[in-house]
Protein backbone atom coordinates (compact mmCIF):
# COMPACT_ATOMS: atom_id res chain seq x y z
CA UNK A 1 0.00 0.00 0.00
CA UNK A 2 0.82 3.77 -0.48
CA UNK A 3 0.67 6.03 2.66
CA UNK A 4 -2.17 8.02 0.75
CA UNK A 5 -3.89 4.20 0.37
CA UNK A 6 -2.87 3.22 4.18
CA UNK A 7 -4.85 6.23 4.95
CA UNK A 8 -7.63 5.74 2.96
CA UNK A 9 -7.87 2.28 4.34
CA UNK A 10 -7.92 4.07 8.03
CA UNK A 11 -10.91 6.15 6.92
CA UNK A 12 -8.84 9.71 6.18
CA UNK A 13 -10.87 11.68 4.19
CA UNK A 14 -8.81 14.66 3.87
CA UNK A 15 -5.32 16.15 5.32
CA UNK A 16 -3.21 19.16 5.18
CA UNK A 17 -0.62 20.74 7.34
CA UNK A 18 -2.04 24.36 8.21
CA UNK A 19 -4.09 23.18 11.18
CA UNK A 20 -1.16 20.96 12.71
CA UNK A 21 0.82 24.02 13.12
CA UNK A 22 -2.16 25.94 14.36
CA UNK A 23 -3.50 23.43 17.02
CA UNK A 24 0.16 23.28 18.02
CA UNK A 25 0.60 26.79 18.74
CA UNK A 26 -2.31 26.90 20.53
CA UNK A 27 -1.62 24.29 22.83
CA UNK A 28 1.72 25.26 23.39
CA UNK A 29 -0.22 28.48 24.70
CA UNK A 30 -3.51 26.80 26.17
CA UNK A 31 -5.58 27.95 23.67
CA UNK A 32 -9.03 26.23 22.27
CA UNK A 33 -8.36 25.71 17.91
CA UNK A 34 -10.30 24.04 15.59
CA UNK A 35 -10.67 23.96 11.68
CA UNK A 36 -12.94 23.11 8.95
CA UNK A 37 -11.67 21.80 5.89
CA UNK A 38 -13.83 22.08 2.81
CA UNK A 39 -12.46 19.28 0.54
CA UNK A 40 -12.94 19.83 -3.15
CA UNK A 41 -9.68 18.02 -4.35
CA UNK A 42 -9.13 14.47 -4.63
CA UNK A 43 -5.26 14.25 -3.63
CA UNK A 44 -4.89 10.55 -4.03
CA UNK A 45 -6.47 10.98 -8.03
CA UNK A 46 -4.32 14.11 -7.95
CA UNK A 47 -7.81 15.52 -9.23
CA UNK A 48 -8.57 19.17 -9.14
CA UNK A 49 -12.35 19.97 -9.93
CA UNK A 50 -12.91 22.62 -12.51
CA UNK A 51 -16.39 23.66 -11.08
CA UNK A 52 -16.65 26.37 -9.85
CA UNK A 53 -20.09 26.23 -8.51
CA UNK A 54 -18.81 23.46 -6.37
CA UNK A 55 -15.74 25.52 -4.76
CA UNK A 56 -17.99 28.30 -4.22
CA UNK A 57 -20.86 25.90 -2.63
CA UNK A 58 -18.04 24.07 -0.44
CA UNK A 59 -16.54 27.04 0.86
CA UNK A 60 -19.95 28.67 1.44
CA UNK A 61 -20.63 26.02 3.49
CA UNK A 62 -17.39 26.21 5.66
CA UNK A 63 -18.17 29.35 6.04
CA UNK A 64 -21.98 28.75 7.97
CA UNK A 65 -20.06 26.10 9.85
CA UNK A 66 -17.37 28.22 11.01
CA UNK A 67 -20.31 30.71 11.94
CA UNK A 68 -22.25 28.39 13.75
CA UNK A 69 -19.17 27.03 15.86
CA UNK A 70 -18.05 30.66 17.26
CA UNK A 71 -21.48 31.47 17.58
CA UNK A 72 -21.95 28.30 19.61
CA UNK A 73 -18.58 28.90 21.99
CA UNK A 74 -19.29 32.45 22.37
CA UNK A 75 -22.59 31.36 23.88
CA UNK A 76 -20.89 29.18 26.24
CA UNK A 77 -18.20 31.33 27.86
């Protein structure tokens, strides 16, 4: 197996390295971090979709859910 198929086979269904630095920094300062990822690439096809609609629908979408979260923290502290 590839590492991109061990993943797969582990149930990844997307990765990147901007958040790993992030939720390290945080911690290293005892901050709260999260992320949302809106996947529109297949990395292990090395496919990159060419519809636009769908980039602008996906990050749309990470955008409500990113919304929703802080909204949903701020309520609670």
């Amino acid at each position: 197996m590839t590492y991109g198929a061990d993943w797969s086979a582990l149930g990844v269904l997307n990765f990147e390295m901007e958040s790993a630095t992030l939720f390290t920094m945080c911690s290293a300062n005892g901050w709260r971090a999260g992320c949302v990822a809106g996947v529109i690439a297949n990395r292990m096809l090395e496919e990159i979709p060419s519809d636009h609609d769908l980039i602008e629908r996906t990050e749309a979408s990470a955008v409500r859910v990113v919304l929703e979260a802080a909204t949903r923290l701020l309520a609670t502290t």
